[in-house]
Protein backbone atom coordinates (compact mmCIF):
# COMPACT_ATOMS: atom_id res chain seq x y z
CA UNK A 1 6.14 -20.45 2.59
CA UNK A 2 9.25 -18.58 0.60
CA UNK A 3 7.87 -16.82 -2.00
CA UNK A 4 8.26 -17.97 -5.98
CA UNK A 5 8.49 -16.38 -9.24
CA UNK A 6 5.14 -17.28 -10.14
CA UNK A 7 3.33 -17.26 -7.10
CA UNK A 8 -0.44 -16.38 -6.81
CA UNK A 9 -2.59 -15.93 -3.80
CA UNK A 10 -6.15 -14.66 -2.63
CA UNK A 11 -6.63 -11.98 0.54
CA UNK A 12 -6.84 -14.87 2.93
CA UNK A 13 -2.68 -16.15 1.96
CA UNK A 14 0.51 -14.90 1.19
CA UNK A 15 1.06 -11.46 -0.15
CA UNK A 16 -2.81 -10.89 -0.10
CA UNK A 17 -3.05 -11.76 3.83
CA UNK A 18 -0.98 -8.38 3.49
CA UNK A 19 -3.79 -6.65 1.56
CA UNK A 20 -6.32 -7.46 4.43
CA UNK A 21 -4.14 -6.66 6.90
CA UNK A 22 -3.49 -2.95 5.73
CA UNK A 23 -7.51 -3.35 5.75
CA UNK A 24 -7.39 -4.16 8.88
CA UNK A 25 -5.20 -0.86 9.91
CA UNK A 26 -7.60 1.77 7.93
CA UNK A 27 -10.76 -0.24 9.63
CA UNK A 28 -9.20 1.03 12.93
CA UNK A 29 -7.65 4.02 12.32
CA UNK A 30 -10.82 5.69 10.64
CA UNK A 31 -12.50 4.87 14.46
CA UNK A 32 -12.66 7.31 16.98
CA UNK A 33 -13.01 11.07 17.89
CA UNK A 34 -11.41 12.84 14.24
CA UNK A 35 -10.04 10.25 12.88
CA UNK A 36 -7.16 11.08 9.91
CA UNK A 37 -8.47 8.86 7.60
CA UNK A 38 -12.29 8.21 6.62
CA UNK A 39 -12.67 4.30 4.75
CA UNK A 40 -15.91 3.21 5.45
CA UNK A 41 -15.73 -0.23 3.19
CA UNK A 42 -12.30 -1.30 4.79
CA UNK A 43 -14.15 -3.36 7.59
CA UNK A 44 -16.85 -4.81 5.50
CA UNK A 45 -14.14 -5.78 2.97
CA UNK A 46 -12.16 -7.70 5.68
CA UNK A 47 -15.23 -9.14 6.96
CA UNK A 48 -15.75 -10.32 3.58
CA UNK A 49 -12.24 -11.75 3.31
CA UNK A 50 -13.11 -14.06 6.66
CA UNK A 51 -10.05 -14.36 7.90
CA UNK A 52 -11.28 -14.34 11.77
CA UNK A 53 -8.46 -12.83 13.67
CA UNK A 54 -8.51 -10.19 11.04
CA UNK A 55 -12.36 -9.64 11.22
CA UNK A 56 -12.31 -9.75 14.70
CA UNK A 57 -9.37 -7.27 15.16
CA UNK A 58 -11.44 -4.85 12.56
CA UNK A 59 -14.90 -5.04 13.73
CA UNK A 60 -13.41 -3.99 17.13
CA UNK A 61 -14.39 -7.78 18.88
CA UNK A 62 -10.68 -7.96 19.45
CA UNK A 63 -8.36 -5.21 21.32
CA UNK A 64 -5.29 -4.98 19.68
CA UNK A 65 -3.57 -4.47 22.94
CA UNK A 66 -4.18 -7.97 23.71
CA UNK A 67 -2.25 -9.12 21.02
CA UNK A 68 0.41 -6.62 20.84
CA UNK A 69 3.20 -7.55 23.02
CA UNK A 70 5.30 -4.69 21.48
CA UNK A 71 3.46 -1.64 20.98
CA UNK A 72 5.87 -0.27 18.51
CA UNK A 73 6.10 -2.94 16.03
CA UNK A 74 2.34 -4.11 16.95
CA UNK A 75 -1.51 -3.93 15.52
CA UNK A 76 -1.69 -0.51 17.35
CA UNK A 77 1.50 0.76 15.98
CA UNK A 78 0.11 -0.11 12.67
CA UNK A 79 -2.57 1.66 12.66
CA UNK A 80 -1.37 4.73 13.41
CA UNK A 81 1.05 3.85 10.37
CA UNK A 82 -2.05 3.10 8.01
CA UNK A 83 -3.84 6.42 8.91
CA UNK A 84 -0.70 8.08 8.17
CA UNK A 85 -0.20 6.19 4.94
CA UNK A 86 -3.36 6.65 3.90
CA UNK A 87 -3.42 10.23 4.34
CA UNK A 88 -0.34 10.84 2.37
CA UNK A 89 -1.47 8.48 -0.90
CA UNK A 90 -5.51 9.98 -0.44
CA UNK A 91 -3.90 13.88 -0.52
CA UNK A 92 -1.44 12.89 -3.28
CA UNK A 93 -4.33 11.84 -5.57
CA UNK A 94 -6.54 14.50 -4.67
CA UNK A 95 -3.82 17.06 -5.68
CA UNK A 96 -3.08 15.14 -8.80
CA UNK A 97 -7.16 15.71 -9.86
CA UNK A 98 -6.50 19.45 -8.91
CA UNK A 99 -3.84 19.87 -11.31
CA UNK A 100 -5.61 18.66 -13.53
CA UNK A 101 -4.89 14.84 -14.06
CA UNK A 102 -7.59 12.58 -15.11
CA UNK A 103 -5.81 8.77 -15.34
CA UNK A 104 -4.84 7.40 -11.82
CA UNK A 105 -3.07 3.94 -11.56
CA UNK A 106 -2.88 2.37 -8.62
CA UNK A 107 -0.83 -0.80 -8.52
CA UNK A 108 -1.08 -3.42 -6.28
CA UNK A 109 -4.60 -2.41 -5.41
CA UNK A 110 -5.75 -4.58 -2.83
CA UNK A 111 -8.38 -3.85 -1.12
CA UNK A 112 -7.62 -0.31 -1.73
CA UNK A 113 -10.84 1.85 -1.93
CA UNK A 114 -9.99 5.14 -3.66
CA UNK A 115 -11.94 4.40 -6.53
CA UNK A 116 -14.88 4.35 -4.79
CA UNK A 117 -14.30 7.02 -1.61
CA UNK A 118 -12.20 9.61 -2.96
CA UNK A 119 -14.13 12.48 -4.88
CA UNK A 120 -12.82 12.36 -8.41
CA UNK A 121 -13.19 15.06 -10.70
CA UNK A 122 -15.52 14.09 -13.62
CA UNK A 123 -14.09 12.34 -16.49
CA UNK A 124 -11.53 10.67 -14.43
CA UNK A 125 -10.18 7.03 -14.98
CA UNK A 126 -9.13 4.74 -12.19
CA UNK A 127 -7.42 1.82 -12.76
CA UNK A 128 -6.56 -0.83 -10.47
CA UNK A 129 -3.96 -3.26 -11.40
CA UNK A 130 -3.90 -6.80 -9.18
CA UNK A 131 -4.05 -10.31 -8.92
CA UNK A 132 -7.15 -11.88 -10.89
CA UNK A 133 -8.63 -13.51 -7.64
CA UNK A 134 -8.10 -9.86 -5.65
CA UNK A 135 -9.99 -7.88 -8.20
CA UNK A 136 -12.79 -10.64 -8.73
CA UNK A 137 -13.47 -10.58 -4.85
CA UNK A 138 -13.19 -7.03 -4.39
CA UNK A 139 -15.68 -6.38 -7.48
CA UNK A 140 -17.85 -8.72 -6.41
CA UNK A 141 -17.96 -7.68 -2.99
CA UNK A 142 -17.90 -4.09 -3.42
CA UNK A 143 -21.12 -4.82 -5.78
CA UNK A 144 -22.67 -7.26 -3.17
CA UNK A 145 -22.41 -3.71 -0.20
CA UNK A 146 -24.15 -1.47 -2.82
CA UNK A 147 -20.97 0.40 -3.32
CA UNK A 148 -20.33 2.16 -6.51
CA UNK A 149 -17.09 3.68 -8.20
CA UNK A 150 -16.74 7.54 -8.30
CA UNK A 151 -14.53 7.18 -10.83
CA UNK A 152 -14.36 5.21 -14.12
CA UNK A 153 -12.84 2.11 -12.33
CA UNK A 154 -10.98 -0.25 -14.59
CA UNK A 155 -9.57 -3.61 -13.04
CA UNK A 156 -6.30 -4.67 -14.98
CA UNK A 157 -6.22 -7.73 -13.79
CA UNK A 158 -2.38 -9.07 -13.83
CA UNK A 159 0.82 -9.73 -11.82
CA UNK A 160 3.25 -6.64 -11.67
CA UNK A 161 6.15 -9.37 -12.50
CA UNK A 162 4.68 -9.95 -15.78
CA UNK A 163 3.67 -7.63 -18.90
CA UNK A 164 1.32 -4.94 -17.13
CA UNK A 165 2.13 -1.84 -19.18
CA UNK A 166 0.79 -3.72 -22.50
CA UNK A 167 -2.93 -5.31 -19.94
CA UNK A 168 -2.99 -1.38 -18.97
CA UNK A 169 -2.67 0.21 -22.24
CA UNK A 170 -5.45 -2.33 -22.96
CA UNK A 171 -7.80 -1.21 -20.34
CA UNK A 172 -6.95 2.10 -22.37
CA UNK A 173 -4.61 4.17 -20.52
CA UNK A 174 -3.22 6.76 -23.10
CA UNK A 175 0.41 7.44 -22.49
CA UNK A 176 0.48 10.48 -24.10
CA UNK A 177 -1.54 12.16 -21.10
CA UNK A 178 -0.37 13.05 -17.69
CA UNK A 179 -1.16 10.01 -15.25
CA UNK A 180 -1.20 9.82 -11.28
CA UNK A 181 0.56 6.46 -10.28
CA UNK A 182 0.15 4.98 -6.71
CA UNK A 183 3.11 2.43 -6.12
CA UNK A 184 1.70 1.59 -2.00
CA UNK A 185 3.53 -0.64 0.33
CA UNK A 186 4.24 -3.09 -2.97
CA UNK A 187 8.16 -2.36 -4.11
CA UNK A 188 9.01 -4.80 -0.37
CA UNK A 189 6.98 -7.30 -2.12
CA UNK A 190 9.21 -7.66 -5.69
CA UNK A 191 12.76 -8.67 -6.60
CA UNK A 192 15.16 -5.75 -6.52
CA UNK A 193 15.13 -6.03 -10.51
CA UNK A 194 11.54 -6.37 -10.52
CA UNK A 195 11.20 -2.94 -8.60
CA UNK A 196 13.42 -1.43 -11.45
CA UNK A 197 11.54 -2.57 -13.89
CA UNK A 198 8.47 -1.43 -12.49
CA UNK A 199 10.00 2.26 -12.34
CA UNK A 200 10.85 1.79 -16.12
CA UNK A 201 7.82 1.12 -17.04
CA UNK A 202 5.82 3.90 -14.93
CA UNK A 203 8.55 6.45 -16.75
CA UNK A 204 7.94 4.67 -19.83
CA UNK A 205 4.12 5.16 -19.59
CA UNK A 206 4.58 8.84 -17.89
CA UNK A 207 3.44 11.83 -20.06
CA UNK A 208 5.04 14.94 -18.76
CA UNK A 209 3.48 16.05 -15.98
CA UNK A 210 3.03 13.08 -14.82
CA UNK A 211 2.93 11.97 -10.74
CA UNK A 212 4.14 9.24 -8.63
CA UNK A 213 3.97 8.54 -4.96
CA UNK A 214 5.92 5.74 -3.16
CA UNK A 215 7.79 4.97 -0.49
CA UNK A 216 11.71 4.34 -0.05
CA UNK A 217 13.70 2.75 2.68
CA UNK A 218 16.63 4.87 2.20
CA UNK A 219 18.76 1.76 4.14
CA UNK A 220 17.23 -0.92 2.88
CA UNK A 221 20.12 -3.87 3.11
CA UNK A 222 20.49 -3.22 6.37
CA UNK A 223 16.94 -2.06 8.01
CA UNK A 224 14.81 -4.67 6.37
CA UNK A 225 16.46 -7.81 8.22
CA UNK A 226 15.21 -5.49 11.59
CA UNK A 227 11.49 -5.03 10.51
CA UNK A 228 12.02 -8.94 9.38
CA UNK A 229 13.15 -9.80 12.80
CA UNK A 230 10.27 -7.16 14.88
CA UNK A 231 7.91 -8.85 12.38
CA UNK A 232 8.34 -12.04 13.49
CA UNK A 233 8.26 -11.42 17.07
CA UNK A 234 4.69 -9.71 16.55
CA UNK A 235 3.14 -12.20 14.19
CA UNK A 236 4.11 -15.05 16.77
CA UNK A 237 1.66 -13.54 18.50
CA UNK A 238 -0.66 -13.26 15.84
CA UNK A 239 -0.35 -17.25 15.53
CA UNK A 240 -1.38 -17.77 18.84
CA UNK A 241 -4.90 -15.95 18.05
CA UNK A 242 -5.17 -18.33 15.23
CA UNK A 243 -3.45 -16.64 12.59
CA UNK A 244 -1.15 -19.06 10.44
CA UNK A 245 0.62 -17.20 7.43
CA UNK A 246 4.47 -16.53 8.08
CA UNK A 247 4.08 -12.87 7.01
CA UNK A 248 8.00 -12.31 6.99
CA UNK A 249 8.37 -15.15 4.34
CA UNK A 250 6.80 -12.69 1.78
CA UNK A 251 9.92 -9.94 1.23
CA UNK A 252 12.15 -10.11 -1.00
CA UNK A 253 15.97 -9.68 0.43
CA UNK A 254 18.97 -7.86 -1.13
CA UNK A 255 20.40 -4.88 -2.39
CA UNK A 256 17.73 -2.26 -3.65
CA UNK A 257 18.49 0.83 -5.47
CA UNK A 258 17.60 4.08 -3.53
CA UNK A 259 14.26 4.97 -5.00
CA UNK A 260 14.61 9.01 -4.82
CA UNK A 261 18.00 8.62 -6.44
CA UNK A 262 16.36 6.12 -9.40
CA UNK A 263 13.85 8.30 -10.27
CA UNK A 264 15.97 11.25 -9.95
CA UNK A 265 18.56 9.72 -12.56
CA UNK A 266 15.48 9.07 -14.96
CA UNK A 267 13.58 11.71 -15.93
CA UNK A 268 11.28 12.73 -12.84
CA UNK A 269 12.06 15.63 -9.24
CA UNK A 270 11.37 13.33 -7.00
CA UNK A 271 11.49 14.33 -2.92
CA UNK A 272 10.89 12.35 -0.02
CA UNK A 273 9.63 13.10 2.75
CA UNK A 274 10.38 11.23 6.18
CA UNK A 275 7.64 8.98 7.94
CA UNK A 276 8.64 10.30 11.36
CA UNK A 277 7.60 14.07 10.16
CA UNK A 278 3.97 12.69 8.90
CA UNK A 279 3.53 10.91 11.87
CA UNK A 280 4.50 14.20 14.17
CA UNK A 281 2.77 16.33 12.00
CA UNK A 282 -0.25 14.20 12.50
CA UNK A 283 -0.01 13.83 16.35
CA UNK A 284 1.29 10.21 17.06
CA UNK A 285 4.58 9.84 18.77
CA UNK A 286 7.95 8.35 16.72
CA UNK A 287 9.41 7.46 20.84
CA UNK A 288 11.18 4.33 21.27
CA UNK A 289 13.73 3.27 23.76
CA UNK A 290 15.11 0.90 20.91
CA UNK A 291 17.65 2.81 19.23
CA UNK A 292 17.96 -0.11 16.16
CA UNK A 293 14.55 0.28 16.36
CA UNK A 294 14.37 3.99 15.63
CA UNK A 295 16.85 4.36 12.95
CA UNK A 296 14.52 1.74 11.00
CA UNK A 297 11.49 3.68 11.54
CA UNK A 298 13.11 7.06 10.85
CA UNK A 299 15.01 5.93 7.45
CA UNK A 300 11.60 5.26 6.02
CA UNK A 301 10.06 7.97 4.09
CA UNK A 302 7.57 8.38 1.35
CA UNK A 303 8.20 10.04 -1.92
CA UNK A 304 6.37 12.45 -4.43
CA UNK A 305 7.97 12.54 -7.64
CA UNK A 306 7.00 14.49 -11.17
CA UNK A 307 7.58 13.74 -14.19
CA UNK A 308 9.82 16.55 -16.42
């Protein structure tokens, strides 16, 4: 179903079926012989969920090769892309705490973990910002496994279309201190304005000092009807294991501004640095005998920025 201006969901439909399935990439890619990543909740949290092509693709009862019939755009593919992802948000944090920084926001939380895996400095805040229904089940079920926070960890619950700066102030984020803001695999998932005014506010809220880490599609009118159209061809797929949500019904199209360039107009240094590096860097391959296919992957990068 197209999305809506008001639309809500749970991690079993729409945007959250997204959430799980990111869950669903760090369950596999913190498997195996030195693995990049280390999330030991991200299969018991899909389990949780109960969607059952998810839980069986995470607990392992399910090869993804049997499912993929493109490797590059497939379950395998992504989790390579999750480890790689995760890596890059897990380090950014983890240098933000070294230098010093003691409020982290990470929007769009999911069933994001950091709060309770990462190794936070003492007298650091976390603060997750999501759905009402996502934070309640992830609470809950974090609680229900025993699990507990190494970090202050304060659940904002709203939608990132609506007022969130005034429900995170609330929580008590202080503006006037340096903050580490995560902005992960969400700005796909808003209206082109709605990802500008997210940026506003995150400069808005942003002490000097502050830190942000993203990602950009540097061609974004033209790549994102590709993904759309590899998306679809992998998720008909997923159907036939008895997987029903449309996942390319869930972006929003149009012209985006250039995220580096946005940030870079308004107040932060912002770099970015190219997916296809991180994933050499870390050992997987960027091959494909698709050349549209390529250029997508390579114009997608992920960005550090600091606030002057």
């Amino acid at each position: 179903m197209p999305r809506t201006d008001n639309d809500t969901w749970d991690l079993a439909t729409s945007v959250g079926a997204t959430a799980t399935g990111v869950a669903v990439g760090r369950a596999l890619a913190s498997r195996g012989p030195n693995p990049l990543i280390d999330d030991p909740f991200a299969e018991q949290l899909v389990r949780a969920v109960g969607v059952d092509f998810f839980t069986r693709l995470a607990s392992g009862e399910l090869d993804p090769t049997e499912v993929d019939d493109n490797g590059e755009w497939g379950m395998q593919r992504m989790s390579q892309m999750m480890a790689v992802r995760t890596r890059f948000f897990d380090d950014f944090f983890i240098d933000a705490a070294a230098r010093g920084i003691r409020q982290a926001v990470i929007l769009a939380s999911g069933l994001d973990a950091r709060a309770y895996r990462l190794p936070w400095p003492a007298g650091t805040t976390v603060y997750e910002i999501d759905q009402p229904r996502v934070l309640d089940f992830k609470t809950e079920t974090m609680a229900d496994l025993g699990a507990t926070p190494t970090a202050d960890r304060r659940a904002v619950a709203v939608d990132l279309r609506h007022d969130w700066a005034t429900a995170l102030k609330g929580a008590g984020f202080d503006p006037t201190q340096p903050a580490a803001w995560s902005a992960e695999g969400v700005l796909p998932f808003l209206p082109p304005d709605a990802q500008d005014r997210l940026l506003d506010n995150i400069t808005a809220l942003s002490a000097a000092h502050s830190r942000l880490a993203t990602e950009n599609m540097a061609n974004a009118a033209q790549d994102v009807p590709t993904i759309v159209d590899r998306m679809r061809q992998v998720t008909d797929r997923w159907q036939e294991n008895g997987f029903d949500v449309e996942m390319t019904d869930l972006w929003y199209p149009g012209e985006r501004q250039d995220v580096v360039d946005y940030l870079n107009s308004h107040g932060w240094d912002a770099t970015a640095t190219r997916a296809a590096d991180l994933f050499v860097a870390h050992g997987f391959s960027v091959h494909t005998a698709d050349e549209e296919e390529q250029a997508t992957v390579g114009s997608l990068a992920y960005v550090t920025a600091t606030r002057g």
